[in-house]
C-alpha atoms as a PDB file:
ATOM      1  CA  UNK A   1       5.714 -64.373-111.707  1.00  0.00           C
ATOM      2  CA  UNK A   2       2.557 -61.964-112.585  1.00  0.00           C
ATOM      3  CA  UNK A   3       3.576 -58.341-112.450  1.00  0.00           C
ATOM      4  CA  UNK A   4       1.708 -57.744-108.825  1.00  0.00           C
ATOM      5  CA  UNK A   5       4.824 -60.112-107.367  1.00  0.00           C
ATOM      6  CA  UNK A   6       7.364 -58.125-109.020  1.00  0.00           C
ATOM      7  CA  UNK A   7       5.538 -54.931-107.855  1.00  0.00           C
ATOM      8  CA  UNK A   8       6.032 -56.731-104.104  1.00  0.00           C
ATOM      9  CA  UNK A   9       9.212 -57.840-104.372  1.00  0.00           C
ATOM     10  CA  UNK A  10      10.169 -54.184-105.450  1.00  0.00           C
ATOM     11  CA  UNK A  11       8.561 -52.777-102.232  1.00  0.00           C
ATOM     12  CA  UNK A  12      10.255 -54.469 -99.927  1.00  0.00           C
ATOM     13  CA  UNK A  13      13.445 -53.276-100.751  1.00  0.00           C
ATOM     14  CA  UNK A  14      12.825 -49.788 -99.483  1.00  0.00           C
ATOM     15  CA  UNK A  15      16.639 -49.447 -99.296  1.00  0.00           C
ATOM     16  CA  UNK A  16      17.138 -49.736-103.070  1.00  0.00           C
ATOM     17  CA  UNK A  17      17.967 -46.657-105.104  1.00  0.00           C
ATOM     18  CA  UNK A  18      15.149 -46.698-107.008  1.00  0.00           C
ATOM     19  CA  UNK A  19      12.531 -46.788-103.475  1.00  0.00           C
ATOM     20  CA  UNK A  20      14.263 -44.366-101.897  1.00  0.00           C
ATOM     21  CA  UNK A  21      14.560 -41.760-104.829  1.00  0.00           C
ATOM     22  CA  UNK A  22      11.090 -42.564-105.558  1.00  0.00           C
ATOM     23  CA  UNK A  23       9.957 -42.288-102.248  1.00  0.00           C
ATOM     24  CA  UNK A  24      12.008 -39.189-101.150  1.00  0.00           C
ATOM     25  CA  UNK A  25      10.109 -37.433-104.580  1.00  0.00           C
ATOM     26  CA  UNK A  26       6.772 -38.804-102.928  1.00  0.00           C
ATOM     27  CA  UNK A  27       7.388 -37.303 -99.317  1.00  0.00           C
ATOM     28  CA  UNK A  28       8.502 -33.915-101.163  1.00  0.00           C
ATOM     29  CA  UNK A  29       4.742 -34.182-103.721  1.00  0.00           C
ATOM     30  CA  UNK A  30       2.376 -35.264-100.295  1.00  0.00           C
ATOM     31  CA  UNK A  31       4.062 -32.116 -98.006  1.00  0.00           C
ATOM     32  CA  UNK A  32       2.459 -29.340-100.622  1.00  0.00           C
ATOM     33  CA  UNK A  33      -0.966 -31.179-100.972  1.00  0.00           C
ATOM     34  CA  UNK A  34      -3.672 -31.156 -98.274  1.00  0.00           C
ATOM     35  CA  UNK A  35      -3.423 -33.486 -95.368  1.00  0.00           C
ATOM     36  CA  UNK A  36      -6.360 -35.449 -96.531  1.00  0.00           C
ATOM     37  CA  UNK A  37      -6.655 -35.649-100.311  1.00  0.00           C
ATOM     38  CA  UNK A  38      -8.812 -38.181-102.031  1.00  0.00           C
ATOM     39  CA  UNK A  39      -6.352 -39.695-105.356  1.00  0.00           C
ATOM     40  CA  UNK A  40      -7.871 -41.449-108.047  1.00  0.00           C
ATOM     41  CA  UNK A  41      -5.783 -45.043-107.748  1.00  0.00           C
ATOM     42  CA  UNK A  42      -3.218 -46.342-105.256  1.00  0.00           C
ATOM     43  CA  UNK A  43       0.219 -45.888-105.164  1.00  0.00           C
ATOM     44  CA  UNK A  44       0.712 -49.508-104.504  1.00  0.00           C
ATOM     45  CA  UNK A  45      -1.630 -51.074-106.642  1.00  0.00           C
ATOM     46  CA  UNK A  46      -0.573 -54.765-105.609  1.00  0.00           C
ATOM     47  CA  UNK A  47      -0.777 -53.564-101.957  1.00  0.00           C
ATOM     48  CA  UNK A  48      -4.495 -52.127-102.483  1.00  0.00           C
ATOM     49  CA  UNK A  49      -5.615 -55.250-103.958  1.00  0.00           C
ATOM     50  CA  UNK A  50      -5.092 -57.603-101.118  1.00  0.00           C
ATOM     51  CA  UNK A  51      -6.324 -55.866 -98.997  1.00  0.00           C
ATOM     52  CA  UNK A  52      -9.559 -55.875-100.771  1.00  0.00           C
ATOM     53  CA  UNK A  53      -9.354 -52.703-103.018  1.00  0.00           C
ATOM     54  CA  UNK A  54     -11.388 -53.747-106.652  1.00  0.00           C
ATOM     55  CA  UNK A  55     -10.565 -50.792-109.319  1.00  0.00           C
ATOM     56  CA  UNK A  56     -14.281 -50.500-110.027  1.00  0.00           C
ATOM     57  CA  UNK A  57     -17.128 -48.309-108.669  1.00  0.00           C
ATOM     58  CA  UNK A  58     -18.103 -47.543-105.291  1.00  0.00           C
ATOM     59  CA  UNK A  59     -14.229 -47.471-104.172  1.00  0.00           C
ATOM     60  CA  UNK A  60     -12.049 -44.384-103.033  1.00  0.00           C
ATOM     61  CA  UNK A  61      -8.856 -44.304-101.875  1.00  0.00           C
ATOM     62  CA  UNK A  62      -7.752 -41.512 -99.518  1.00  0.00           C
ATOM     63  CA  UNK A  63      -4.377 -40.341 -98.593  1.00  0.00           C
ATOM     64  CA  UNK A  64      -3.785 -38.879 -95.216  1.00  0.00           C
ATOM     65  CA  UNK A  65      -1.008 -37.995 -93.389  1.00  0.00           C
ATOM     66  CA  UNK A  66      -0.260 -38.498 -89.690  1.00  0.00           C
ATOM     67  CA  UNK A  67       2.345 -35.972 -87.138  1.00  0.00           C
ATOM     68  CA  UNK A  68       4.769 -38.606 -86.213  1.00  0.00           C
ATOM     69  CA  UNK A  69       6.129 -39.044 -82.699  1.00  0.00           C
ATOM     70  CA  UNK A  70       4.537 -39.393 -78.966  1.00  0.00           C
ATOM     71  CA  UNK A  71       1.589 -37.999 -77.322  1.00  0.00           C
ATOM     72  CA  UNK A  72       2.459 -35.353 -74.881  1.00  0.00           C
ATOM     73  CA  UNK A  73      -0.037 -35.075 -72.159  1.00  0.00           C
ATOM     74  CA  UNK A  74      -2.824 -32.412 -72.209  1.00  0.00           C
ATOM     75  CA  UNK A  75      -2.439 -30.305 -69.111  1.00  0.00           C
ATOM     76  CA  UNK A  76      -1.783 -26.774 -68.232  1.00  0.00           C
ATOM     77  CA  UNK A  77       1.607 -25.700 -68.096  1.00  0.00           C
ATOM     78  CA  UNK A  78       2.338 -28.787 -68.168  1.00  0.00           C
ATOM     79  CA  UNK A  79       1.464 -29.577 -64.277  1.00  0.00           C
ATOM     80  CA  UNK A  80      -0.194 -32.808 -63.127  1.00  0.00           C
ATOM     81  CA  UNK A  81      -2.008 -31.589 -59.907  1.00  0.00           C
ATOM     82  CA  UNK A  82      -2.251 -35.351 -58.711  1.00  0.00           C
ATOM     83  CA  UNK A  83       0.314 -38.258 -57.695  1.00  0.00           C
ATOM     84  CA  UNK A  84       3.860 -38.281 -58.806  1.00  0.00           C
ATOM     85  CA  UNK A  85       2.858 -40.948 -60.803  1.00  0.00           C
ATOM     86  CA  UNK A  86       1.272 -39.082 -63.559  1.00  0.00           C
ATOM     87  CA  UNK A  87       3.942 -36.101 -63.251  1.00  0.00           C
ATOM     88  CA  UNK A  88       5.201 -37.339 -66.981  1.00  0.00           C
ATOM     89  CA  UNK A  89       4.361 -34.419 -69.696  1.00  0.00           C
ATOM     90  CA  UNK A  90       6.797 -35.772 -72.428  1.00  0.00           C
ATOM     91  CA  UNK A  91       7.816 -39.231 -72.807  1.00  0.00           C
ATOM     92  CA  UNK A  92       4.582 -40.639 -73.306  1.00  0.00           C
ATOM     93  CA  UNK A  93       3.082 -43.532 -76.210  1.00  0.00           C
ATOM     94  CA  UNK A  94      -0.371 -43.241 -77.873  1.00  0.00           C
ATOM     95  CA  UNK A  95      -2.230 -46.684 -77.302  1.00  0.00           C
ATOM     96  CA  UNK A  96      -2.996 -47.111 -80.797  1.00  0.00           C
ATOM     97  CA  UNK A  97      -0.562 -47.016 -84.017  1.00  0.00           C
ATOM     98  CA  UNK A  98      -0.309 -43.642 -86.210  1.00  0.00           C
ATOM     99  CA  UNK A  99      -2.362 -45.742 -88.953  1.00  0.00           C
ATOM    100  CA  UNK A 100      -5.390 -46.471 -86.782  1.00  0.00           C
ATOM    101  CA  UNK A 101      -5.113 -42.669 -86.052  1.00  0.00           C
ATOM    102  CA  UNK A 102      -4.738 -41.728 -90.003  1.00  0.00           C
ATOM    103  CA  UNK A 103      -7.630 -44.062 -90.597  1.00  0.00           C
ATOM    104  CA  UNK A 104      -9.432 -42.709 -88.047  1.00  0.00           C
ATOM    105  CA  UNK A 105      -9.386 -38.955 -89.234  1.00  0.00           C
ATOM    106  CA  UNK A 106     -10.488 -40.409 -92.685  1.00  0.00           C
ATOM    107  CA  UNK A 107     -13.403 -41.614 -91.887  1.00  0.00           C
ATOM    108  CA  UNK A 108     -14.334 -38.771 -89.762  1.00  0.00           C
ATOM    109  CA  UNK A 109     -13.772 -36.663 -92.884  1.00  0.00           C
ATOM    110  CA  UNK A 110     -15.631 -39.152 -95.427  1.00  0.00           C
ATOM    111  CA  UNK A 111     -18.788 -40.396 -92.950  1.00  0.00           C
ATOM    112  CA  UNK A 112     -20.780 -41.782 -95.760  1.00  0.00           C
ATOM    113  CA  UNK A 113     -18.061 -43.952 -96.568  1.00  0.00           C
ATOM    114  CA  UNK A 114     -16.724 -47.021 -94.436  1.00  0.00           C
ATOM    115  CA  UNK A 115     -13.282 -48.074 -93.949  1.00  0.00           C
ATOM    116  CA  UNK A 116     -11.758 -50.989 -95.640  1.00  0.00           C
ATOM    117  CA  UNK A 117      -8.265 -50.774 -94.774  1.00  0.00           C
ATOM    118  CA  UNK A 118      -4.865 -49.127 -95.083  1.00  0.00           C
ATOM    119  CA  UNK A 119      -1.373 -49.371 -95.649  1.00  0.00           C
ATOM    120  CA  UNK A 120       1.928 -47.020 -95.762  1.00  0.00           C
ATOM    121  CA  UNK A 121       2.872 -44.949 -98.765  1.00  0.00           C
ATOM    122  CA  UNK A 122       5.683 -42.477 -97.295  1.00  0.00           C
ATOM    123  CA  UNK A 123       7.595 -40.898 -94.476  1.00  0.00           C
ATOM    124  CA  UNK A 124       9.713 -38.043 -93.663  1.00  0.00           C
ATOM    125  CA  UNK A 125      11.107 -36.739 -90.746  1.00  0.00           C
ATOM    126  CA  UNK A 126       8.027 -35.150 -89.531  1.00  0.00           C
ATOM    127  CA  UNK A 127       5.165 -37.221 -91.201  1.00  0.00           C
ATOM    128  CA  UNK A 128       3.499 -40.707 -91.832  1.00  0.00           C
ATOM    129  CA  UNK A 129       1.438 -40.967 -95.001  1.00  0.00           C
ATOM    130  CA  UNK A 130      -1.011 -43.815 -95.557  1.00  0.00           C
ATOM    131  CA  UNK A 131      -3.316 -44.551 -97.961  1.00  0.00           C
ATOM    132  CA  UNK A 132      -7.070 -45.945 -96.739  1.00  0.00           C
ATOM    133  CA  UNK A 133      -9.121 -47.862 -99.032  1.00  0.00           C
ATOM    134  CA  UNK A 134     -13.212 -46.934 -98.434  1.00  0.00           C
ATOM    135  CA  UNK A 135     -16.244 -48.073-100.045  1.00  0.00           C
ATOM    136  CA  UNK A 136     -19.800 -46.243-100.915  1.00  0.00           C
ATOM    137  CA  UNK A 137     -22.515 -48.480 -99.119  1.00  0.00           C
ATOM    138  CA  UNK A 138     -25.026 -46.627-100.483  1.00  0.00           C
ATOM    139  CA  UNK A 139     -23.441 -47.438-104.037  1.00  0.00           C
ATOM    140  CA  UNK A 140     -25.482 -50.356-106.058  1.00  0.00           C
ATOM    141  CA  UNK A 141     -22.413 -51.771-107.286  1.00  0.00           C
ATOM    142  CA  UNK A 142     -21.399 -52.450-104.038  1.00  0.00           C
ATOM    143  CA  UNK A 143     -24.805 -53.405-102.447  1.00  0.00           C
ATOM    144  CA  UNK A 144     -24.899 -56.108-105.391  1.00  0.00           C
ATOM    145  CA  UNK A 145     -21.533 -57.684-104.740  1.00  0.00           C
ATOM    146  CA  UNK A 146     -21.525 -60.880-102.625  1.00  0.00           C
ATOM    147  CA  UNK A 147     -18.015 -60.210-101.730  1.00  0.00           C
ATOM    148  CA  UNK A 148     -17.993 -56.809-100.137  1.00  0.00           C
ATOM    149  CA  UNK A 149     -21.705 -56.271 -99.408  1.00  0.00           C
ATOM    150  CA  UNK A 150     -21.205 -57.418 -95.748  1.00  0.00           C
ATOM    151  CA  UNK A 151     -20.135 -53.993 -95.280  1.00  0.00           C
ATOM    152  CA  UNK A 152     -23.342 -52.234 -96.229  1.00  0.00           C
ATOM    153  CA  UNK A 153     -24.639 -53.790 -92.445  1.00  0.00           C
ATOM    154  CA  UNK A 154     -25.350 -50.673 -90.014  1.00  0.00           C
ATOM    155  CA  UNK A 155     -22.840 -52.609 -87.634  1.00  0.00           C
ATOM    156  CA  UNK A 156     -20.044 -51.587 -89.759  1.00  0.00           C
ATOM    157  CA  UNK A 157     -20.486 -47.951 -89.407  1.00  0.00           C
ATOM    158  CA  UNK A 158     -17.614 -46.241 -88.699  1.00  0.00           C
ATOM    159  CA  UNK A 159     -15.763 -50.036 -87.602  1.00  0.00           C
ATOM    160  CA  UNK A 160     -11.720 -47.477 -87.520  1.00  0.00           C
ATOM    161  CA  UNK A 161     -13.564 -45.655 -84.626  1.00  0.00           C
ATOM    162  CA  UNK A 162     -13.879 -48.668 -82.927  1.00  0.00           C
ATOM    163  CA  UNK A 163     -10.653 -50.372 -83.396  1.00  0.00           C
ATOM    164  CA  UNK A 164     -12.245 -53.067 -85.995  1.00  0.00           C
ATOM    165  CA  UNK A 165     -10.268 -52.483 -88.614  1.00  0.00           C
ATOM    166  CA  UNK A 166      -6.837 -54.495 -89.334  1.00  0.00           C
ATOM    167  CA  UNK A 167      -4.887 -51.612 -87.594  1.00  0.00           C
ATOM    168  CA  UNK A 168      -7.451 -51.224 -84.532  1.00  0.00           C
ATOM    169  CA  UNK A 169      -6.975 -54.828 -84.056  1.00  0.00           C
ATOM    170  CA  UNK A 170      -3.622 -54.966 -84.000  1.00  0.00           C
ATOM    171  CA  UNK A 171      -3.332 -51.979 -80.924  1.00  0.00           C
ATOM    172  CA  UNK A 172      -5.698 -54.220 -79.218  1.00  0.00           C
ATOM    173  CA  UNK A 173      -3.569 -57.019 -79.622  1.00  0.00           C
ATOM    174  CA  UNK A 174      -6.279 -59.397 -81.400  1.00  0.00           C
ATOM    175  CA  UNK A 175      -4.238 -59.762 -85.081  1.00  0.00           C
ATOM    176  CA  UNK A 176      -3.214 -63.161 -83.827  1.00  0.00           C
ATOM    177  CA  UNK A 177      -4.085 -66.610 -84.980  1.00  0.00           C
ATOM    178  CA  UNK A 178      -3.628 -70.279 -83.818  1.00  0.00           C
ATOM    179  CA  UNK A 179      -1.762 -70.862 -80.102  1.00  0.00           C
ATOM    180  CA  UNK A 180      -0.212 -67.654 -80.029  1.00  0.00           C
ATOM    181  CA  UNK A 181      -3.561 -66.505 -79.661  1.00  0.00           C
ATOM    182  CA  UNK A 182      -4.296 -68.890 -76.966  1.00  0.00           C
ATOM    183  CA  UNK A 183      -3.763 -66.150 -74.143  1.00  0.00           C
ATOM    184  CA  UNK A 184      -6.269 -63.380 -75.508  1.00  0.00           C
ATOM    185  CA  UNK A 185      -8.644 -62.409 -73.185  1.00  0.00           C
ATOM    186  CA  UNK A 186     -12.178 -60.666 -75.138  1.00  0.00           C
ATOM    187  CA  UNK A 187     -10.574 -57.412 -76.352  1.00  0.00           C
ATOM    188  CA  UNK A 188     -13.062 -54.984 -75.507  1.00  0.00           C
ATOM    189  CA  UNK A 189     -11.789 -52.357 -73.552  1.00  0.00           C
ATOM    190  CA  UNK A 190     -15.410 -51.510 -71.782  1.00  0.00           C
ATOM    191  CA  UNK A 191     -15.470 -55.298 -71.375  1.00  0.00           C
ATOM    192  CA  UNK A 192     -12.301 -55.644 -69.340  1.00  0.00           C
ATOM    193  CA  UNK A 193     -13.187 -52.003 -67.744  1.00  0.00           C
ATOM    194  CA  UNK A 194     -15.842 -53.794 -65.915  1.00  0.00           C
ATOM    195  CA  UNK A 195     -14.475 -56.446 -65.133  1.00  0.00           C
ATOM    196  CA  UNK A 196     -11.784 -54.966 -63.302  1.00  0.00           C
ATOM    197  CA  UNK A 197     -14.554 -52.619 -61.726  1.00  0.00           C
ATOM    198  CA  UNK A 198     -17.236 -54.890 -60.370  1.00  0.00           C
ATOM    199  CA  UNK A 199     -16.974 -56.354 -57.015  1.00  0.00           C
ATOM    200  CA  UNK A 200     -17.881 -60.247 -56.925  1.00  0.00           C
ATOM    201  CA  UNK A 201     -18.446 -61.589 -53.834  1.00  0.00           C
ATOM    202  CA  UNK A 202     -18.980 -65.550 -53.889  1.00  0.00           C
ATOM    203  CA  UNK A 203     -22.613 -66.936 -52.205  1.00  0.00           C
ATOM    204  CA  UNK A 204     -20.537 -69.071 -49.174  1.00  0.00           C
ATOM    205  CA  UNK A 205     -17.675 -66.977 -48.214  1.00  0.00           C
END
């Protein structure tokens, strides 16, 4: 096995001594930096890699760190002046994951850059910390490469505000292959807004 598998095979027992020593140290080290601090390589260099990280110019990686828990709803004194219905304050999910959300304030931060993707790096009681892999389009190593240069397009701006990105998918429920995916309607929200908005009435009725 190459090192990269041993590097996996170490990360998936979170459990272990060893992760959760290393990981408690981690937590501790990412609660006295800034929220969203640029590093100069990933924590989990097998991770980065395939999920399309290259260590050479024209990538960053970014750590930010989410508030874990719900959403609590945004109302006065917490009064719903409406149907009892949408009374609840408290008990409440987000529609999309804390890593669309870390991505998301990212690439608000860096907007010359474009997401790549993301994965987890820590946790504590209070916080979710993920790293986000971006890339320079404006950077000619990256404008030269066949392999990544498909994200240089203008149609990839900002693609984590727009749920494009492996974690956006996967709150719209589109990271599915094969016949489990055999149900999916579209996936665009404004789409399926419409649709459920527009009278049809058939020609002979």
């Amino acid at each position: 096995m190459g090192a990269y598998k041993y590097m996996e095979e170490l990360w998936r027992h979170k459990q272990s001594d060893v992760l959760r020593f290393l990981l408690r140290v981690r937590a501790w080290e990412y609660r006295q930096r800034n929220n969203i601090t640029r590093v100069n390589r990933p924590s989990r260099t097998e991770k980065a890699h395939r999920l399309g990280y290259k260590a050479k110019q024209g990538y960053v990686i970014v750590r930010a760190g989410v508030r874990r828990g719900g959403r609590k709803r945004q109302v006065p004194k917490g009064m719903v002046h409406g149907k009892p219905k949408h009374h609840g304050i408290n008990k409440l999910n987000f529609e999309r994951n804390l890593q669309s959300v870390a991505e998301e304030k990212v690439g608000r931060k860096y907007a010359n850059l474009r997401v790549l993707n993301s994965y987890w790096v820590a946790q504590d009681a209070s916080m979710k910390y993920y790293e986000i892999i971006c890339v320079d389009p404006n950077h000619k190593v990256i404008r030269n490469d066949p392999r990544i240069n498909w994200i240089v397009n203008p149609v990839h701006k900002h693609r984590e505000m727009r749920g494009l990105t492996s974690a956006g998918r996967k709150s719209r429920g589109l990271r599915k292959k094969g016949h489990r995916a055999n149900g999916t309607i579209g996936g665009s929200y404004r789409a399926a807004w419409i649709r459920r908005n527009t009278m049809r009435l058939k020609r002979y009725r």
